[in-house]
Every structure is written in C-alpha cells, then in structure tokens.
Protein backbone atom coordinates (compact mmCIF):
# COMPACT_ATOMS: atom_id res chain seq x y z
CA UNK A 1 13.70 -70.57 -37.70
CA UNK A 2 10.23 -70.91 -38.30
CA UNK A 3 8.69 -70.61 -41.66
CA UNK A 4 6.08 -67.88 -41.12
CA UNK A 5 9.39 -65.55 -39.41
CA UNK A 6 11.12 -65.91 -42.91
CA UNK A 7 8.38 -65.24 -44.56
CA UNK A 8 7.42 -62.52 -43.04
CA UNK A 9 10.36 -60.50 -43.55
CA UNK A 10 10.13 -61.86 -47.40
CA UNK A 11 7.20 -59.89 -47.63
CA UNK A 12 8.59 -56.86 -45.40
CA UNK A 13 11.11 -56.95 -48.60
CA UNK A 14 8.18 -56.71 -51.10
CA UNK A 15 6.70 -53.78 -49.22
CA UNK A 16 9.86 -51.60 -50.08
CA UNK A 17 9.17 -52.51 -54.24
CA UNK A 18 5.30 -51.88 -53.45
CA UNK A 19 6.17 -48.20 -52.11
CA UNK A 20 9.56 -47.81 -54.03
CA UNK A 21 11.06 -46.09 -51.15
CA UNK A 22 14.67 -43.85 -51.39
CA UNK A 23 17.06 -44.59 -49.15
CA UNK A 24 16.23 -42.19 -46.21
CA UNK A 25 12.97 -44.35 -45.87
CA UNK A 26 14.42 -47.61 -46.18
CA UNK A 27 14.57 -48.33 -42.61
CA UNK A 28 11.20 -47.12 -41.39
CA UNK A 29 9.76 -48.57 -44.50
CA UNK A 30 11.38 -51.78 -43.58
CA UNK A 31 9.47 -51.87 -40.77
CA UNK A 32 6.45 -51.16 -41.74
CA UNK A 33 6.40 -54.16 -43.99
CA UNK A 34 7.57 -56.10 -41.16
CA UNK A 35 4.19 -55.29 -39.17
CA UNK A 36 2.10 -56.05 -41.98
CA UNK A 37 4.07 -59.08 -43.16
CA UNK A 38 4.40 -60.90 -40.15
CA UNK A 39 0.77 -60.78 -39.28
CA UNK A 40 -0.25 -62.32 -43.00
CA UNK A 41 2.53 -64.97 -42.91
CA UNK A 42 1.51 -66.40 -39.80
CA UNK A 43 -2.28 -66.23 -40.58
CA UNK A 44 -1.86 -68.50 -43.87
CA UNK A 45 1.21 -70.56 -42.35
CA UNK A 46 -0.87 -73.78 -42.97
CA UNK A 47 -1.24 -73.17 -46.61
CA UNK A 48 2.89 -73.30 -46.85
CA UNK A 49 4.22 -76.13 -48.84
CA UNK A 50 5.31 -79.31 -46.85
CA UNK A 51 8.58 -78.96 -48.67
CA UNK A 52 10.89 -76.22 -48.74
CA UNK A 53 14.54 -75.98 -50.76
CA UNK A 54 16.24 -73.85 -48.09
CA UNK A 55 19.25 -74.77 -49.42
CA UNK A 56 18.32 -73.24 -52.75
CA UNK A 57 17.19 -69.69 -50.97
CA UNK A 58 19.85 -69.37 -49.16
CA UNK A 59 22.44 -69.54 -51.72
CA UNK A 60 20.29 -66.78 -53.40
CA UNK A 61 20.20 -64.40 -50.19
CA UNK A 62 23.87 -62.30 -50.87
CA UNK A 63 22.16 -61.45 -53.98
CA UNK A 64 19.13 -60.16 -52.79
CA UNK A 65 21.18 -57.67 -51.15
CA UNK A 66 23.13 -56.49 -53.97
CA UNK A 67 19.85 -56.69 -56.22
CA UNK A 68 18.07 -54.03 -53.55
CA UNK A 69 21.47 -51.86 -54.04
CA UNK A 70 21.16 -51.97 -57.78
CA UNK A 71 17.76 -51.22 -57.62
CA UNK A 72 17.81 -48.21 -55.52
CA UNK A 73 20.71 -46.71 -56.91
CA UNK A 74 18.71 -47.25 -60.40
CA UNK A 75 16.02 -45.34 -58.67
CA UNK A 76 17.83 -42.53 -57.02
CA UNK A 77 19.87 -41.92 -60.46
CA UNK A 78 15.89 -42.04 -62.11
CA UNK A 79 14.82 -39.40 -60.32
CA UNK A 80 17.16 -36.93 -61.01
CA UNK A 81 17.05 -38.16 -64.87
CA UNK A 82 13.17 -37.41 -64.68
CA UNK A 83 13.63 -34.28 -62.66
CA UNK A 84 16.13 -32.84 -65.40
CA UNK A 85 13.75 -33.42 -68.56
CA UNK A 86 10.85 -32.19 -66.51
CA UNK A 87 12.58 -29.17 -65.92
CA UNK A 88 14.99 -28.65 -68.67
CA UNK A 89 13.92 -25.74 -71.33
CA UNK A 90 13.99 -28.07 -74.34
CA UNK A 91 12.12 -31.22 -72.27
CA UNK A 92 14.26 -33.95 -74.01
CA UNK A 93 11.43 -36.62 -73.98
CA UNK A 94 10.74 -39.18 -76.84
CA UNK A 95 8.63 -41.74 -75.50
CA UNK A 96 8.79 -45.41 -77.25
CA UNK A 97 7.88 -48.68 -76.49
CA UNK A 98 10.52 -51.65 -75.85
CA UNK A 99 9.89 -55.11 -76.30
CA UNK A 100 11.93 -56.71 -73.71
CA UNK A 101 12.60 -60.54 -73.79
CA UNK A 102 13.26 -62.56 -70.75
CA UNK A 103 15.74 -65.00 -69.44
CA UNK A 104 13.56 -65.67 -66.01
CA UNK A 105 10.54 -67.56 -66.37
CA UNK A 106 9.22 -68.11 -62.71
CA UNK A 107 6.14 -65.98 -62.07
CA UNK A 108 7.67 -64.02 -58.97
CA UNK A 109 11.19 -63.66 -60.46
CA UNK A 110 8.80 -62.13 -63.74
CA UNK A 111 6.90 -60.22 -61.59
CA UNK A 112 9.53 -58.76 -59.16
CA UNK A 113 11.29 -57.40 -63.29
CA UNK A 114 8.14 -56.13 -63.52
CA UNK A 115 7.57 -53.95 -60.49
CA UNK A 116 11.35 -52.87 -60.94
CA UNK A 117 10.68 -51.58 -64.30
CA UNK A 118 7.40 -49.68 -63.09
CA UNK A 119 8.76 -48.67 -59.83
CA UNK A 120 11.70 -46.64 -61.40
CA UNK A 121 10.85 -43.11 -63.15
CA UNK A 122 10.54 -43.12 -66.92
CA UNK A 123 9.74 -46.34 -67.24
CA UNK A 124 6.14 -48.45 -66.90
CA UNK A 125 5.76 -52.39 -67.47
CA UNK A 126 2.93 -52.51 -70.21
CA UNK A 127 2.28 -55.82 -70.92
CA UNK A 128 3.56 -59.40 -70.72
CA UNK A 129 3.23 -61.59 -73.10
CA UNK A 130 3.12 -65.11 -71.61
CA UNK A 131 3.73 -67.39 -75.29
CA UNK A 132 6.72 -64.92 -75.92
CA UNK A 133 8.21 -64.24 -72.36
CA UNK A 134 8.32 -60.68 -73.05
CA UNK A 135 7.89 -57.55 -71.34
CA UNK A 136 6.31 -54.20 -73.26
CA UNK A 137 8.56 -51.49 -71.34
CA UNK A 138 7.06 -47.74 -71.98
CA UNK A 139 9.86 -45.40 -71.73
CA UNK A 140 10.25 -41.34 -71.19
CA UNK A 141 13.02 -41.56 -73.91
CA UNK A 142 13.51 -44.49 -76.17
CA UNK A 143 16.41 -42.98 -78.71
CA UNK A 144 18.90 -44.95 -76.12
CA UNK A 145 17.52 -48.45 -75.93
CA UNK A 146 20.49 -49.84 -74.15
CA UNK A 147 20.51 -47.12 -71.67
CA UNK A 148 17.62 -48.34 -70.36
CA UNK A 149 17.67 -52.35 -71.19
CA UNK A 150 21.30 -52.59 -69.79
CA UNK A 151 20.12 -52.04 -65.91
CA UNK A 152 16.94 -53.85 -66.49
CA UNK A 153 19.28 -56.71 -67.78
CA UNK A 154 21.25 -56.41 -64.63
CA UNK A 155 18.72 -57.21 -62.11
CA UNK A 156 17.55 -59.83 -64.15
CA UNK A 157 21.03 -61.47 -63.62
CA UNK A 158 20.80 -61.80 -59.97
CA UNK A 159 16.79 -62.83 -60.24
CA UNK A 160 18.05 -65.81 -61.94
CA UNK A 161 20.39 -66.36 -58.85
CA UNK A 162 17.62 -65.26 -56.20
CA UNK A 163 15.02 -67.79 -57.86
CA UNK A 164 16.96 -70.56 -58.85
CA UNK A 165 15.92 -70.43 -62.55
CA UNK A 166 17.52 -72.67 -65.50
CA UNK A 167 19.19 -69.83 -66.92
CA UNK A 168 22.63 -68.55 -65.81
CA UNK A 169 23.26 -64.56 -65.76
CA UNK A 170 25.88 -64.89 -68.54
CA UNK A 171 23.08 -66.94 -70.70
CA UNK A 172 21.87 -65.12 -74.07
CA UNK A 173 18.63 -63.32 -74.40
CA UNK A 174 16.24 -65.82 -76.36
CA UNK A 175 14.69 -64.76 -79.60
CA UNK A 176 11.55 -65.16 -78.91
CA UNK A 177 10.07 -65.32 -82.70
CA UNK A 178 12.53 -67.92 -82.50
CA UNK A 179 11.48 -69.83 -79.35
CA UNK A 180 8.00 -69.99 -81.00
CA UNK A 181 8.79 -71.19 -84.21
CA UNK A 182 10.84 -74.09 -82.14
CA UNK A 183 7.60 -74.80 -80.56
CA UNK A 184 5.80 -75.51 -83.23
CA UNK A 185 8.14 -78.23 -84.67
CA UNK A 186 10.14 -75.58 -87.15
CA UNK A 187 12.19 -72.14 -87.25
CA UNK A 188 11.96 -69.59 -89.60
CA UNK A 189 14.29 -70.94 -92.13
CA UNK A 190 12.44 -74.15 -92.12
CA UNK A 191 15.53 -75.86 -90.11
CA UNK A 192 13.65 -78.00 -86.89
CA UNK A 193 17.49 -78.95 -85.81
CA UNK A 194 18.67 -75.11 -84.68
CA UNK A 195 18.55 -74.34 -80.91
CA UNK A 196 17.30 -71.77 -78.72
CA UNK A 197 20.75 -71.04 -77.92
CA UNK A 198 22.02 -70.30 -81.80
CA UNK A 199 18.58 -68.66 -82.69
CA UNK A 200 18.94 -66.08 -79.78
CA UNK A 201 22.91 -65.37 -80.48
CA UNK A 202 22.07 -62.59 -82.70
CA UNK A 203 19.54 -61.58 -79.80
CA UNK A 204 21.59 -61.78 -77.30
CA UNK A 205 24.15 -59.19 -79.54
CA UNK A 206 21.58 -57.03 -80.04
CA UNK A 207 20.45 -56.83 -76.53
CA UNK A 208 16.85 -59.25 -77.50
CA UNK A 209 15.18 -55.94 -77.70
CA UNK A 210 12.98 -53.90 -80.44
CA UNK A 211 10.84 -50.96 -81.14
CA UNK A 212 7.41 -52.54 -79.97
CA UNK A 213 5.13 -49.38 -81.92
C-alpha cells in the first residue's frame, strides 16, 4: 500500500476527534475525512520520512479500534450526564480543576488525550505542562475525581499500545514532583538512589491526580 493511502485514512480518523461525532454520523463523517485527508496526504507525500516502523503500527491497529469504541461510548454516556445536570432542578455541578499526570509522552499520543478529554462533555484540556507531563483537566463536577480520571486512564492504556511508547498500560502513574526532583540530581527526601517507579507507587494508588485550584 502506498504511504499517502494510509495516511490518508489516518487523518480521515482524526477528522472524527476534530468533530467528535455520535455514532449515527460515524460513517458519513468517516468519509468526509477521507476526502479531505487523502487530498493533504498525497500533496505533502515527499515530506514523509524515508523510514517507516510498519511493523510497530500495525501491532497498534486492533487497538485503535477498541480505543474509538471507548471513546464514543465515553461520549454518548457524556451527553446524557451533561443533559441531566443541565436539566435537573437542583443542577448538580461543582466545577474543579484536575491535575492529570501522564504515562504517554509522544506529542500525538499527548495530543490525541488531549482532544479526548475536550471532545467529551464536562470536561476541557486546560493546560499541559511540558517539565511535569501533566494535563490541567476542567471538569463540570470534580467531587468524583476517579469518575472522571478512570476513563481518561483507559484510553491512555491503549495510546501507549497505538504509539509504541516506553510505558506499558499496567505501568504506574509517575509522580511528577517526583520525576522533577530526580532530574535535578535529588528527591524530596534528599535520597538521589529512589526511582521513578517507587516515587510514583503512592501515585499510581492514588490515581497520580490532585485538586489543581
């Protein structure tokens, strides 16, 4: 297959995060994206890079597929969440800010978490922090963190599969106060010897997140 083709339907596949499109459209949508990717792809096919891990991408494909079905299912089930507190007499809303540490570090696999987040009623990527690898997450309703962190935590699972990061999906959370202090040749007990890995167990138990107001 030619490069440009795959591409193409790559960015057909971006198209449907761009418009954040429910199920009924998914097809049409589809589509769409195919016109306009196809057309971009092979304009700037001689910018590609010589080299190419197909190998790599395609043991990542099956999980683009179930990454789409998480996120749209997240999105339909969003909706009607929104919906309910927009309409609901009481309007149970209590908006907070997360701070929302990463396990991908890859600029598209950060980006695609991104667009997720944002795409998906009640909640808006803020900020990213590039020295922490952290994502500010705005939510409708904070006073469940894990309600919203444990589907965000999902897709970021399979983007470690999709873009062949370091990480593994079962990996802990890094702390990033901890990651910092690493860099800088200590930790925050003064010990240079302790790990990512121990430093973000407590993280990882936790979830990695906190109240970012």
């Amino acid at each position: 297959m030619r490069r440009w083709i795959a591409v193409g339907a790559g960015l057909a596949v971006v198209w449907l995060f761009v418009r954040g499109v429910t199920p009924d459209a998914l097809a049409g949508e589809f589509l769409i994206g195919l016109a306009i990717g196809m057309p971009i792809a092979f304009a700037f096919r001689r910018f590609y890079l010589p080299e190419l891990p197909l190998g790599e991408r395609l043991r990542g494909l099956p999980y683009v597929g179930i990454y789409l079905a998480h996120f749209l299912w997240e999105l339909l089930t969003a909706n009607v969440d929104v919906a309910y507190r927009v309409l609901a007499p009481s309007m149970p809303i209590e908006p907070d800010v997360i701070e929302l540490p990463l396990r991908v570090e890859t600029d598209l696999a950060i980006t695609t978490i991104a667009n997720s987040i944002t795409l998906t009623p009640g909640t808006l990527s803020m900020d990213y922090d590039d020295e922490r690898n952290t994502l500010y997450v705005h939510a409708i309703d904070g006073r469940d963190h894990a309600s919203i962190v444990d589907p965000i935590r999902t897709w970021e699972g399979y983007a470690l599969r999709i873009f062949d990061e370091e990480r593994e999906p079962g990996d802990p959370v890094p702390d990033p106060d901890a990651v910092a202090a690493a860099s800088n040749g200590s930790t925050a007990d003064g010990d240079p010897a302790e790990t990512e890995a121990t430093a973000g167990a407590s993280a990882a138990d936790a979830g990695g997140e906190t109240d970012g107001e």
